[in-house]
Protein backbone atom coordinates (compact mmCIF):
# COMPACT_ATOMS: atom_id res chain seq x y z
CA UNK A 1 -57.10 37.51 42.03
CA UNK A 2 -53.69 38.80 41.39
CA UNK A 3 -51.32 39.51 44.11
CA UNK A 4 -49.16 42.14 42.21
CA UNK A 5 -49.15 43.90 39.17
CA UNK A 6 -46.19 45.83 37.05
CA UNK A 7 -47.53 48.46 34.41
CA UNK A 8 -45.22 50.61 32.13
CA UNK A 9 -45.81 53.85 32.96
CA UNK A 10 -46.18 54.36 29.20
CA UNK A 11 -49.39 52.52 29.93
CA UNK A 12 -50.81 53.51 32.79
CA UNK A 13 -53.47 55.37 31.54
CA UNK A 14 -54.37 53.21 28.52
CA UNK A 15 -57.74 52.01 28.03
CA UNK A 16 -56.76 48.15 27.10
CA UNK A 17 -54.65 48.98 30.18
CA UNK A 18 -57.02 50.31 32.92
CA UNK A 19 -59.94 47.34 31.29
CA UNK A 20 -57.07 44.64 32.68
CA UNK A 21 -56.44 45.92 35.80
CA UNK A 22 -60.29 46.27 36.25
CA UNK A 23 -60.73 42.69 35.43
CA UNK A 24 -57.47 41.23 37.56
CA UNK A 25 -59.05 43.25 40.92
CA UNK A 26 -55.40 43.70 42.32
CA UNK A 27 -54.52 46.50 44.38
CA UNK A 28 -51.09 46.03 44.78
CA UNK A 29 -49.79 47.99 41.03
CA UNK A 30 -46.33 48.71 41.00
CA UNK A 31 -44.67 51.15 38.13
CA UNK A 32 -41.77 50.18 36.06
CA UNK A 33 -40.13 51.36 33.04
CA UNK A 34 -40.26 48.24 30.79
CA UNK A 35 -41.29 45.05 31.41
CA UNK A 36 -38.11 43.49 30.85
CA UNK A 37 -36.71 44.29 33.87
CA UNK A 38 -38.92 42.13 35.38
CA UNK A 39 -39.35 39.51 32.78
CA UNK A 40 -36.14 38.95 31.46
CA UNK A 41 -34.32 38.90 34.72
CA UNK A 42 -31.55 35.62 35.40
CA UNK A 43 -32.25 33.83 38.82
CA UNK A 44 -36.37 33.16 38.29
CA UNK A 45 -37.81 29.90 39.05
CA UNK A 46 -40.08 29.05 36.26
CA UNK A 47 -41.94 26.42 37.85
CA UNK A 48 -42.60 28.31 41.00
CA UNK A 49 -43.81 31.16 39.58
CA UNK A 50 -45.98 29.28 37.66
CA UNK A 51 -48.06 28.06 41.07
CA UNK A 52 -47.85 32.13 42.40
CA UNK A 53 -48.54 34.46 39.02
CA UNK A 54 -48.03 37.91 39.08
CA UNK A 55 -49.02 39.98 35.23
CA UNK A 56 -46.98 42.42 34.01
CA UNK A 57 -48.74 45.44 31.57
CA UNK A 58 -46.51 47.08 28.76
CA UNK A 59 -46.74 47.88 25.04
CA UNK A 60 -44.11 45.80 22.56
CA UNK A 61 -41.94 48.02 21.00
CA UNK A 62 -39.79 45.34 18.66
CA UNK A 63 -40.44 42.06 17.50
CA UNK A 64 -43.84 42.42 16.72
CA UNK A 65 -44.29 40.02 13.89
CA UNK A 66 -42.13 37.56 13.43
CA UNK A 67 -41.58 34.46 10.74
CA UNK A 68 -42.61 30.92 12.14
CA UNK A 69 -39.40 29.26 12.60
CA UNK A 70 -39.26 26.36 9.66
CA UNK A 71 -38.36 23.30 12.51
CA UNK A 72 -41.44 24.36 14.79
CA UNK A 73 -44.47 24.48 11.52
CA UNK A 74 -45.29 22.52 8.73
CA UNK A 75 -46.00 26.09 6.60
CA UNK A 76 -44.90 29.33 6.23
CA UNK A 77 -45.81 32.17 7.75
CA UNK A 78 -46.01 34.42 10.94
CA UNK A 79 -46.57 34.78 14.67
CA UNK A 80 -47.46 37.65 16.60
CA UNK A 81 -47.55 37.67 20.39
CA UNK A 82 -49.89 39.69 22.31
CA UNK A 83 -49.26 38.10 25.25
CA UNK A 84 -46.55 36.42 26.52
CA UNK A 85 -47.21 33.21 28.91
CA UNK A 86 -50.52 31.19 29.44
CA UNK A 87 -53.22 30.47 31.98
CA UNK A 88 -52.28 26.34 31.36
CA UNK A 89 -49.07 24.39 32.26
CA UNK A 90 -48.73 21.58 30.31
CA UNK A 91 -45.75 19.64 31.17
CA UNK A 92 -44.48 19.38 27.48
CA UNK A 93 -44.99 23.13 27.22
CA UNK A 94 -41.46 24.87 25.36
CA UNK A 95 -42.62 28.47 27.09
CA UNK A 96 -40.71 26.86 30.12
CA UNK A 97 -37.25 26.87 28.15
CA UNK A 98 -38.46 30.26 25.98
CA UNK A 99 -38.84 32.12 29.15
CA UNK A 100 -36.88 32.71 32.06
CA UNK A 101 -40.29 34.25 34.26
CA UNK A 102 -43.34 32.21 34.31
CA UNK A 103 -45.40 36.12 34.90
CA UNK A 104 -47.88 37.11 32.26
CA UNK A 105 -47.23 40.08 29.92
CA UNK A 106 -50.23 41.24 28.43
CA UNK A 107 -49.18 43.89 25.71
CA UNK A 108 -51.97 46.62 25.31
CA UNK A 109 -50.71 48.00 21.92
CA UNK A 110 -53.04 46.60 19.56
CA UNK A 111 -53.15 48.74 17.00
CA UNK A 112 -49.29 48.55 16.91
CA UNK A 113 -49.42 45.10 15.62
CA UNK A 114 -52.47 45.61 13.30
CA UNK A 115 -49.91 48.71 11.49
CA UNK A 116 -46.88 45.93 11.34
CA UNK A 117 -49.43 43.23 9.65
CA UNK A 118 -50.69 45.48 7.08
CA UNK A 119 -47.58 46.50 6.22
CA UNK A 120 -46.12 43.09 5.69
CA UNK A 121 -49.11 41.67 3.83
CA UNK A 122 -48.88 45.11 1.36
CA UNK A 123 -45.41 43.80 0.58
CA UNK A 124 -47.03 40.52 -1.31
CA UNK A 125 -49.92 39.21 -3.11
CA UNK A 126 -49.06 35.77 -2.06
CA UNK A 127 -51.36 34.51 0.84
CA UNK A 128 -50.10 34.62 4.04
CA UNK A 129 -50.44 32.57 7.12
CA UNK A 130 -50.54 34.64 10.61
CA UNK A 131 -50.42 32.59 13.69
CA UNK A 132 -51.73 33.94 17.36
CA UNK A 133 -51.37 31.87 20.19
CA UNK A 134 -47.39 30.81 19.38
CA UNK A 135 -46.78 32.13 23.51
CA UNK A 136 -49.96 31.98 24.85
CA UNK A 137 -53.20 30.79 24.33
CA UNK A 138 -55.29 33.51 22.94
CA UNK A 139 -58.96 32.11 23.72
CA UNK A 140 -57.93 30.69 27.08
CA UNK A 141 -57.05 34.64 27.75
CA UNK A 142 -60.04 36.29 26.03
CA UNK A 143 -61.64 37.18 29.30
CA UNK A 144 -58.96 39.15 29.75
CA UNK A 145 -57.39 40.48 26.70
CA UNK A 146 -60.58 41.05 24.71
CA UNK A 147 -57.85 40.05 22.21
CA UNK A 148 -60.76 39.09 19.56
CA UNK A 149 -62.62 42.38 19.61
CA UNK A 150 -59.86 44.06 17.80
CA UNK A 151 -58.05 40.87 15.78
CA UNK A 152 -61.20 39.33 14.33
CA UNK A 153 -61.89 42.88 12.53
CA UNK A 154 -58.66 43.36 11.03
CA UNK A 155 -58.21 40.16 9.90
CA UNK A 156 -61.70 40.32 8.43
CA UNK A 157 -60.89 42.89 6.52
CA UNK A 158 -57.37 41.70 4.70
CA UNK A 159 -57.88 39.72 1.57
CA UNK A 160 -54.76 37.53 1.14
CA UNK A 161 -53.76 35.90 4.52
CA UNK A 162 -55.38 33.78 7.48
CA UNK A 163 -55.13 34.03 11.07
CA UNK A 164 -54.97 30.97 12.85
CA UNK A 165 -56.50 30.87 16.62
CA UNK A 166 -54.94 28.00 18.00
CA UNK A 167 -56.11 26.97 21.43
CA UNK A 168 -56.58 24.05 23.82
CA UNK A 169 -59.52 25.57 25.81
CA UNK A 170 -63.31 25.16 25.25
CA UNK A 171 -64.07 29.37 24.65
CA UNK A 172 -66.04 29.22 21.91
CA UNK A 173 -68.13 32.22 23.45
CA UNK A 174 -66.42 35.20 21.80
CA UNK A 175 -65.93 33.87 18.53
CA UNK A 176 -69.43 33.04 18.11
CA UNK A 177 -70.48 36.97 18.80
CA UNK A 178 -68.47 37.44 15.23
CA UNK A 179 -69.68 35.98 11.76
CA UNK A 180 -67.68 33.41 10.53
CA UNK A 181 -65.32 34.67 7.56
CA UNK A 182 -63.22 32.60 5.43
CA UNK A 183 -60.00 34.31 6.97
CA UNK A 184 -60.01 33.12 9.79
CA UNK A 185 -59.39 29.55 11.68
CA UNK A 186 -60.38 28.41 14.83
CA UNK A 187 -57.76 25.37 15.69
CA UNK A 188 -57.80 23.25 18.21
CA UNK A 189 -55.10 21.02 19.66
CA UNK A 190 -56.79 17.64 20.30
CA UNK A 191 -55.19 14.60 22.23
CA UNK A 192 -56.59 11.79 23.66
CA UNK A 193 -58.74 12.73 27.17
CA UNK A 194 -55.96 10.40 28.82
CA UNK A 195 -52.88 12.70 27.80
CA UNK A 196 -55.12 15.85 28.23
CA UNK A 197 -55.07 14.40 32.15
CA UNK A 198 -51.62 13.35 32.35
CA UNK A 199 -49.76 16.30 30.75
CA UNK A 200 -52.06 19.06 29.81
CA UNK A 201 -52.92 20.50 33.06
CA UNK A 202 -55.58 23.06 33.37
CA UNK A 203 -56.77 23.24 29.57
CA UNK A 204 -60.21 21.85 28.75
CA UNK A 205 -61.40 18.41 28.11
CA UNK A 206 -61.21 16.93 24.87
CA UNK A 207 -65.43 16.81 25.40
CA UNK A 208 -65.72 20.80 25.81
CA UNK A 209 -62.80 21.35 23.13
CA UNK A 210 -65.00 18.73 20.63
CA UNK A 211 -68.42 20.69 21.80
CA UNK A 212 -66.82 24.30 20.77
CA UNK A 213 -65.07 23.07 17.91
CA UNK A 214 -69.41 21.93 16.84
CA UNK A 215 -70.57 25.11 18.00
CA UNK A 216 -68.13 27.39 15.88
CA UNK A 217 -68.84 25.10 12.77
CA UNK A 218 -72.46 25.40 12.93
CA UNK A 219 -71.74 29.27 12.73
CA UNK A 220 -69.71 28.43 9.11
CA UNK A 221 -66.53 28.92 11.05
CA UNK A 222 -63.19 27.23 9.53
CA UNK A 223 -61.69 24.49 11.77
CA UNK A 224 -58.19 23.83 12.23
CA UNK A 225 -57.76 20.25 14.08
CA UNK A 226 -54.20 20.01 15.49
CA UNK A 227 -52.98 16.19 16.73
CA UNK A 228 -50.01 17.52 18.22
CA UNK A 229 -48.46 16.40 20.25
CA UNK A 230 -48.74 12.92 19.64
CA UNK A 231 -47.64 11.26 22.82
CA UNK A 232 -47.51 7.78 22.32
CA UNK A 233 -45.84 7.04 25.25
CA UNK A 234 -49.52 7.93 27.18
CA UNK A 235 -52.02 6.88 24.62
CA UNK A 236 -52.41 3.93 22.54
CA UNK A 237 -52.02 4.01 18.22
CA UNK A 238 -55.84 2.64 18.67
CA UNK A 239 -56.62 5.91 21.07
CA UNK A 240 -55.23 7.98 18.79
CA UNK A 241 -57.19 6.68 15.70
CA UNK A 242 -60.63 6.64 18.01
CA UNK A 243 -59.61 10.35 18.22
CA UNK A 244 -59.14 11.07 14.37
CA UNK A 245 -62.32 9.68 13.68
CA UNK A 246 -64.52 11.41 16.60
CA UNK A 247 -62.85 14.68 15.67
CA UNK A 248 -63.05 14.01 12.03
CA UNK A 249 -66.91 12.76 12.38
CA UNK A 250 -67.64 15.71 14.97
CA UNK A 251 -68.06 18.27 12.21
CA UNK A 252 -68.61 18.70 8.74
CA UNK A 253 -66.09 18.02 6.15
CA UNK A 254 -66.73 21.74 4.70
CA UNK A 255 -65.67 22.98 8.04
CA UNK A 256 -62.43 21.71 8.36
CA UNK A 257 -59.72 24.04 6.92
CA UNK A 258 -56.74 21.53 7.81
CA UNK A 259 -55.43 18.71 10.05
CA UNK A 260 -52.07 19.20 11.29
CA UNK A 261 -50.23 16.01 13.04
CA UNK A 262 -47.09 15.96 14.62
CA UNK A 263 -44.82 13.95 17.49
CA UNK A 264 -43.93 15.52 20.76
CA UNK A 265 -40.33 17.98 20.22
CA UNK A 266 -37.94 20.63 21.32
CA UNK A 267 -35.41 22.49 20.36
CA UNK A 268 -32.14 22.05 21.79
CA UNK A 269 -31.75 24.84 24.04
CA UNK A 270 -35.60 24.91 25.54
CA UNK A 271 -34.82 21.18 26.27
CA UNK A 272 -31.76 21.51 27.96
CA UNK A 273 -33.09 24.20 30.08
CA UNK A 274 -36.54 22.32 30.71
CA UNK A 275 -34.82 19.66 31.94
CA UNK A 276 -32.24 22.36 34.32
CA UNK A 277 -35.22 23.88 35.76
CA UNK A 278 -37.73 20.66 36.38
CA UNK A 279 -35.31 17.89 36.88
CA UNK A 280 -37.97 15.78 37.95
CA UNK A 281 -40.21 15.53 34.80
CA UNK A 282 -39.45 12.45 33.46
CA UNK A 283 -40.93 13.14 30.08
CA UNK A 284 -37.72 15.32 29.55
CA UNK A 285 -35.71 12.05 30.12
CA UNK A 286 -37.23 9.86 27.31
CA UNK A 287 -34.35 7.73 26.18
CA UNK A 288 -36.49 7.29 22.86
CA UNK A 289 -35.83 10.86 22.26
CA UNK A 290 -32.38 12.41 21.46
CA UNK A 291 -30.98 15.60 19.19
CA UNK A 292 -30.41 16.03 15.46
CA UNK A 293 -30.41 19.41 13.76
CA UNK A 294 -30.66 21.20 17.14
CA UNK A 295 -33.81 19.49 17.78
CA UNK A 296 -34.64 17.11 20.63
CA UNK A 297 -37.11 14.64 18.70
CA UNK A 298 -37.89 10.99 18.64
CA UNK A 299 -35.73 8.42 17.25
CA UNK A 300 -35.87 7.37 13.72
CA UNK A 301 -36.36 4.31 14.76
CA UNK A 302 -39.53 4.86 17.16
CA UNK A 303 -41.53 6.69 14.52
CA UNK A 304 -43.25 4.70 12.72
CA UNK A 305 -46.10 4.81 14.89
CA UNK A 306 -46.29 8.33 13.99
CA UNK A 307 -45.73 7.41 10.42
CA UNK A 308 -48.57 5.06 10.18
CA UNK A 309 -50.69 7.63 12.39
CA UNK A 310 -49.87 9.88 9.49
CA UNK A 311 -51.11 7.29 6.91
CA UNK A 312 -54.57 6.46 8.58
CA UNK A 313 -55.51 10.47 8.70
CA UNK A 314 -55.52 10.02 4.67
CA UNK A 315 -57.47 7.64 4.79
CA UNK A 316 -59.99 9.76 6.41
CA UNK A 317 -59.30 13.16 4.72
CA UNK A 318 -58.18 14.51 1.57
CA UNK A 319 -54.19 14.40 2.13
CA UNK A 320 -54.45 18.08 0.69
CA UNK A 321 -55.38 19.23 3.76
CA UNK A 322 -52.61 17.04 5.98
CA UNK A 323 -49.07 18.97 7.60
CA UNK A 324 -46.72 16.76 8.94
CA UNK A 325 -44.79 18.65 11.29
CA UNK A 326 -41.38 17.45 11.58
């Protein structure tokens, strides 16, 4: 239960409004003008507020669709952010250095975005790539959003893009309400169960995330699987092979869309502020890690673990369907 609430008065009375404030059971709603005032202010303590969340309710005005930034993604395309924060706290997680306020924002304007995604795929006949969950994790905060009862339509309905669910939870309940359609991608971030323990706190276990992903492909749903982060310095190269092949060997090969693998990195600034605001977390301090090109990544030197990683998913899927993020 939530111990306080903000809502833009723009919102108050909004249906997508008055169903979250239903569902958080909070009496304690205080008015504000725009959530920024709240969000954006200096002086919060990330990790605190991250052990005593309060939500925030508001409409985005700006910013609603935005290109993937080339160092983060293996492809083109865009993000769009419904909400801003997530339900998990994975110790890796670059929301820490994105944000100064752990609260969540959950934006009610729906149809907002759906207007600014039309628009941009009218512009081109070239297929586009649409990404949800970029600051949050859009299954993990289905209950609450009902973000699939409005996204799942719209994207049904456009001919030349995808949108790509990505999620570490096991919530395969909504999705399965929906027919599958080609459009559309259900991908999961896998890791090996012992990294899920040691830095993904909260999410699912790779068991329930491996169950869902079956679930959704009986259904004919597309499957994204997403090995990344690689953490090597929790799991094993064998761990992370047992992985590729129980993932791999989970579903059918007609079900999976794309693989995705990629090591553990920053970019400058969210590491230097990570590492301000959680001096203790020792993954921050890696001494195999360091910058180049404003990104805080692993030494040339230390990747060819990741390299030969890289090499053994071809072995076990067409390489067609293979990003390397950088």
């Amino acid at each position: 239960m939530a111990k306080l609430i903000y809502i833009e008065k723009q919102v108050r009375n909004h249906p997508r409004a008055q169903n979250i404030l239903k569902k958080l059971k909070c009496s304690n709603v205080v008015e504000i003008n725009h959530f920024g005032e709240i969000f954006n202010r200096n002086s919060q303590n990330f990790r605190i507020q991250k052990e005593n969340v309060n939500y925030i309710i508001a409409a985005k005005t700006n910013n609603m669709v935005i290109p993937v930034p080339s160092p983060t993604s293996a492809v083109k395309g865009y993000y769009f952010s419904h909400m801003y924060n997530c339900f998990y706290d994975c110790t890796y997680c670059f929301l820490q250095g994105l944000f100064n306020s752990a609260y969540h924002v959950y934006f009610v304007n729906y149809e907002d975005f759906g207007k600014e995604i039309l628009n941009i795929t009218k512009k081109t006949e070239t297929n586009l790539w649409f990404f949800s969950g970029y600051d949050c994790d859009s299954l993990a905060s289905e209950k609450v959003t009902e973000f699939t009862s409005y996204f799942v339509p719209l994207f049904s309905n456009l001919k030349n893009c995808l949108l790509e669910i990505r999620t570490k939870s096991g919530q395969a309940k909504q999705l399965l309400k929906y027919d599958a359609h080609p459009n559309i991608i259900c991908a999961f971030s896998l890791n090996p169960q012992s990294v899920i323990e040691s830095y993904e706190k909260g999410t699912s276990s790779l068991l329930n995330r491996l169950n869902s992903m079956i679930l959704l492909a009986k259904k004919g749903w597309n499957i994204g699987l997403r090995f990344d982060p690689i953490m090597l310095n929790c799991a094993s190269k064998k761990q992370y092979i047992d992985l590729f092949e129980q993932a791999l060997g989970s579903i059918p090969k007609k079900n999976i869309h794309s693989v995705s693998i990629g090591g553990f990195r920053l970019s400058e600034n969210h590491h230097k502020k990570m590492k301000h605001i959680d001096p203790n977390n020792k993954l921050l301090f890696n001494e195999n890690y360091d910058y180049c090109d404003k990104l805080w990544a692993l030494k040339p030197e230390f990747r060819e673990t990741e390299l030969s990683l890289h090499e053994h998913l071809k072995k076990l899927i067409p390489n067609s369907t293979i990003f390397m993020s950088s």
